[in-house]
Protein backbone atom coordinates (compact mmCIF):
# COMPACT_ATOMS: atom_id res chain seq x y z
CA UNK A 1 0.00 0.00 0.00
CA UNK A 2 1.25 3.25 -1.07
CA UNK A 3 1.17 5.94 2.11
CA UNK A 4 2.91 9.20 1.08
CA UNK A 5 4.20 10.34 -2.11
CA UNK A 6 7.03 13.28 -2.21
CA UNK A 7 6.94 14.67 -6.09
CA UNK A 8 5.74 17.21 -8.27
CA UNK A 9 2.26 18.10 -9.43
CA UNK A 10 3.23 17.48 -13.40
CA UNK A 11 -0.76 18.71 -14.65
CA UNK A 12 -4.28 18.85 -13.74
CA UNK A 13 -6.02 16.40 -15.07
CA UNK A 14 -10.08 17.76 -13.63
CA UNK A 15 -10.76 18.92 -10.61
CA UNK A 16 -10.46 16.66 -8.49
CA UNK A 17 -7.49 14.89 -10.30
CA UNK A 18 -3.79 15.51 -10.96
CA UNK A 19 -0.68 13.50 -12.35
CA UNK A 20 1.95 13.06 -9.55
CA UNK A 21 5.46 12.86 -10.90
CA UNK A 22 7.61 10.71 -8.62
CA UNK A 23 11.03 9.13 -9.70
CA UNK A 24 9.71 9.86 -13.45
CA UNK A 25 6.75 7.56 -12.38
CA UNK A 26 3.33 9.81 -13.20
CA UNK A 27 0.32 8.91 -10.58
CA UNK A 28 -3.07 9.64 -10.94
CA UNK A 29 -3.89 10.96 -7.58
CA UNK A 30 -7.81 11.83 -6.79
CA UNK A 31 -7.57 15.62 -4.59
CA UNK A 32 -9.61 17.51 -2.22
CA UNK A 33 -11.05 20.66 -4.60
CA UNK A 34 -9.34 22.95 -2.13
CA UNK A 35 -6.28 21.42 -3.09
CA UNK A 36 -5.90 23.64 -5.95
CA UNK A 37 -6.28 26.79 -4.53
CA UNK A 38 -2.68 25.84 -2.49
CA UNK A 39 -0.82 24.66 -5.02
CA UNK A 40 0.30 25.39 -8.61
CA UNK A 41 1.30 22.89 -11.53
CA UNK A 42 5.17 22.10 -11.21
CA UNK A 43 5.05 22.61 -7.67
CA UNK A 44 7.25 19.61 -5.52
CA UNK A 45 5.81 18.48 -2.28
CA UNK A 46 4.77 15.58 -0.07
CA UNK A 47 1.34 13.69 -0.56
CA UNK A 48 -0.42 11.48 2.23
CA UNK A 49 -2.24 9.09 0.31
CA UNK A 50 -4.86 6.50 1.15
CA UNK A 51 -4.71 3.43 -1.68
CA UNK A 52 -7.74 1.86 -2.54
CA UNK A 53 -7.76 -1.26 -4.35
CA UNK A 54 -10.96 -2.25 -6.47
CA UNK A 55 -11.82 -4.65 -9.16
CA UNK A 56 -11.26 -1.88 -11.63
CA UNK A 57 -7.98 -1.22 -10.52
CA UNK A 58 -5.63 0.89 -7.54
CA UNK A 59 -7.28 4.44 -7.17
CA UNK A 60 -5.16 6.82 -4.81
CA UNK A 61 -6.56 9.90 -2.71
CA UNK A 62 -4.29 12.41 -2.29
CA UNK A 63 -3.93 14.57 0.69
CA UNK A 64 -1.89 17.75 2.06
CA UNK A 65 -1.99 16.77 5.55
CA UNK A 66 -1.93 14.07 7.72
CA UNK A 67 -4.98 15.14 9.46
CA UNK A 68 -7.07 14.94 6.37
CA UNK A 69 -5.85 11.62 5.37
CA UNK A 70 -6.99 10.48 8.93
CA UNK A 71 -10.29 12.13 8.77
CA UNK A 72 -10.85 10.76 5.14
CA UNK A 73 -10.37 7.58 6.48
CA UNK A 74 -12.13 7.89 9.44
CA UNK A 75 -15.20 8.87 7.54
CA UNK A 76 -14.76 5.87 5.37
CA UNK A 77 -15.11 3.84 8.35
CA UNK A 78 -18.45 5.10 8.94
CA UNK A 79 -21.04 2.70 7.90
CA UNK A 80 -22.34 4.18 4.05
CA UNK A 81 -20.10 6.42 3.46
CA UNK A 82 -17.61 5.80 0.42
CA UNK A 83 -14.60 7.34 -1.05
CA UNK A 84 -16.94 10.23 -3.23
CA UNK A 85 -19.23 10.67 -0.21
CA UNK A 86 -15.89 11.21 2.63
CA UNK A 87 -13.92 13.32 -0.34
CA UNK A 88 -17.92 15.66 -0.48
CA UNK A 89 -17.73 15.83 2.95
CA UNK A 90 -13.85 17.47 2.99
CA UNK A 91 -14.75 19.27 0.23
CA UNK A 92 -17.41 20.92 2.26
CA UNK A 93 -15.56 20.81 5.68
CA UNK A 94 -12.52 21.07 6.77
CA UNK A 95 -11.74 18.65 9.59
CA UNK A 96 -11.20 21.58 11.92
CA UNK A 97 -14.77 22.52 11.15
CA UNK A 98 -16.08 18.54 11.10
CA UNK A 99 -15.03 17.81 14.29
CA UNK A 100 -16.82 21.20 15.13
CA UNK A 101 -20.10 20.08 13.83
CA UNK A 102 -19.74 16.48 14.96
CA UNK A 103 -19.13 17.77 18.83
CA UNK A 104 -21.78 20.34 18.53
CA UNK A 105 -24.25 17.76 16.63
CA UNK A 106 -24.62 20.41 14.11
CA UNK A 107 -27.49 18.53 11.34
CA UNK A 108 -27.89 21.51 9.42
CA UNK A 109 -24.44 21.93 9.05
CA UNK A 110 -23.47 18.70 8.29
CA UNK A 111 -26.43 18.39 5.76
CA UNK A 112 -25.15 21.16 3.30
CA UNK A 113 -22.70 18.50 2.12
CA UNK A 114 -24.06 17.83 -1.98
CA UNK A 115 -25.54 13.91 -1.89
CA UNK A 116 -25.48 14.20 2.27
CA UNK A 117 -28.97 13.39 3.60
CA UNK A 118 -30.57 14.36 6.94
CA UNK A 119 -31.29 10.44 7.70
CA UNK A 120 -27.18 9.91 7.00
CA UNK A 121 -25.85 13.04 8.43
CA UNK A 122 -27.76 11.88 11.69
CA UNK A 123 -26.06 8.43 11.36
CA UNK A 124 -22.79 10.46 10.93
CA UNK A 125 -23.24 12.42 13.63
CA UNK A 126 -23.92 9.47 16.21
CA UNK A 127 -21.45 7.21 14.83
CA UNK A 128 -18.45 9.86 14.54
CA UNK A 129 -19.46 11.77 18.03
CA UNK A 130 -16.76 8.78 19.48
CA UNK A 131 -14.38 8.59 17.39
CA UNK A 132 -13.27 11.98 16.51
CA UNK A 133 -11.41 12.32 19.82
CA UNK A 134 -8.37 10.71 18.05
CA UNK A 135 -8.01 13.79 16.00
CA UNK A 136 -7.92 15.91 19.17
CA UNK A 137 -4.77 18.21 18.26
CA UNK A 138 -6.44 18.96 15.00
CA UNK A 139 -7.28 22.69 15.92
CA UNK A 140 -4.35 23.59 16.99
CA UNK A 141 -2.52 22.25 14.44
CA UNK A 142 -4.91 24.45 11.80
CA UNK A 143 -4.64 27.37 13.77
CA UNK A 144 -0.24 26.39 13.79
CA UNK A 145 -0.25 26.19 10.15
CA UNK A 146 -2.50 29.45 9.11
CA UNK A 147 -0.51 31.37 11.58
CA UNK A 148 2.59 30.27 9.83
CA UNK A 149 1.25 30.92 6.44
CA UNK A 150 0.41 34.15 7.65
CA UNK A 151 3.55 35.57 9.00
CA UNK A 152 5.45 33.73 5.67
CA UNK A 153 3.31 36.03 3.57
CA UNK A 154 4.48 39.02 5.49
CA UNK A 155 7.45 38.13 4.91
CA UNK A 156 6.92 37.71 0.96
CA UNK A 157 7.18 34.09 0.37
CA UNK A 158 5.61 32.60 -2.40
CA UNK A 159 2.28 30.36 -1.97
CA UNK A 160 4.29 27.43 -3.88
CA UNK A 161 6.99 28.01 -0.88
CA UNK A 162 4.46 27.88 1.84
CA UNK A 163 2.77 25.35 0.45
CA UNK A 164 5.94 23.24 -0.26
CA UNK A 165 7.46 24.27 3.35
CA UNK A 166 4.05 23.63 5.23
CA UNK A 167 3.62 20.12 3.85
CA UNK A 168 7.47 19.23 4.86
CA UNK A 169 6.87 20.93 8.65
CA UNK A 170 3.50 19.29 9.02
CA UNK A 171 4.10 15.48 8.05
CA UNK A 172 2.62 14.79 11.44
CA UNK A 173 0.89 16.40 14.60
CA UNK A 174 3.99 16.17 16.74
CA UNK A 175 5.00 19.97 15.56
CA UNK A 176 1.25 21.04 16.62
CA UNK A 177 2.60 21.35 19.82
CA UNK A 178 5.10 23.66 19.25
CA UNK A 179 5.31 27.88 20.01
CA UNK A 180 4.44 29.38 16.40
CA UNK A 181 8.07 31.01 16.95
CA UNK A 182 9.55 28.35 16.53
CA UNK A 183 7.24 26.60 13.85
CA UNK A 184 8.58 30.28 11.95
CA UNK A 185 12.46 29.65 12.45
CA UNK A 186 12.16 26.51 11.20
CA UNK A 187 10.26 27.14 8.23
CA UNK A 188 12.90 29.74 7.42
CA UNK A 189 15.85 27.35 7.85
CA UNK A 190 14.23 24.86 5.35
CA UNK A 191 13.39 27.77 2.90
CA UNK A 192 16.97 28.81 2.93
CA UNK A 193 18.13 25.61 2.32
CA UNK A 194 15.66 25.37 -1.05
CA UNK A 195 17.05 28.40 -2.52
């Protein structure tokens, strides 16, 4: 099973697919629509990937975090709810915002989610209300990374830099925990390397 990819974004296939260049090795890799508003074609960084094997063949979702890979497949592990439904449901909310609804048994909420139904987003809502706690850091380590991108910007770094910089810093939740001072110097010491 394939788990992370570390390439470049070689084209757009549709919106919700790109080729992912690796070793000279192009992968189709299914993507979160938001996806394309952080990145740019040509641009190298680091995908966490969920493989799923079917009859028809390997399909591979592709994801900028760790944290959405986990809540991708957490929501597959909800009973009726597939790869299109789970990638909907990120499409529509982030999983800073999910776990928001899911503790706050938001229906409404949950129900804007195109091809989400009140009678599933109630099953959602019970069966997800326990298992969301694993993703418990998941706030802080949104509110880490937009505070990063933030000062980067002020200091006139490129979205393909952030972007690229972000995905190295966040590979997991242990840097979550860290003062956003130091999140900064380390960014910087990686995006002097790069240059």
């Amino acid at each position: 099973m394939i788990g992370s990819l570390k390439g470049t974004v070689e084209e757009v296939l549709s919106d919700h697919e790109i080729l992912f260049e690796v070793g000279g090795i192009g992968y189709r890799v299914t993507v979160l629509l938001g996806f394309f508003a952080q990145i740019s074609t040509k641009s190298s960084l680091k995908l966490h990937i969920h493989t799923r094997i079917k009859d028809e063949g390997i399909i591979l979702y592709g994801f900028i975090d760790v944290v959405q890979r986990k809540t991708f497949e957490l929501l597959l592990s909800t009973h009726g709810v597939g790869p299109g439904l789970a990638m909907s449901i990120l499409n529509t909310h982030s999983p800073s915002s999910l776990e928001k609804i899911i503790s706050t048994k938001d229906l409404d909420a949950l129900s804007m989610v195109p091809g989400l139904g009140k009678r599933t987003s109630t099953r959602l809502l019970l069966e997800l209300g326990n298992k969301l706690g694993n993703l418990q850091t998941e706030p802080i380590f949104d509110s880490n990374r937009n505070d990063l991108r933030e000062a980067l910007v002020e200091l006139g770094y490129s979205n393909e830099e952030i972007v690229r910089v972000s995905s190295l810093l966040f590979e997991d939740n242990s840097l979550s925990q860290i003062p956003i001072e130091d999140l900064l110097r380390s960014a910087l010491r990686h995006l002097a390397k790069s240059k």
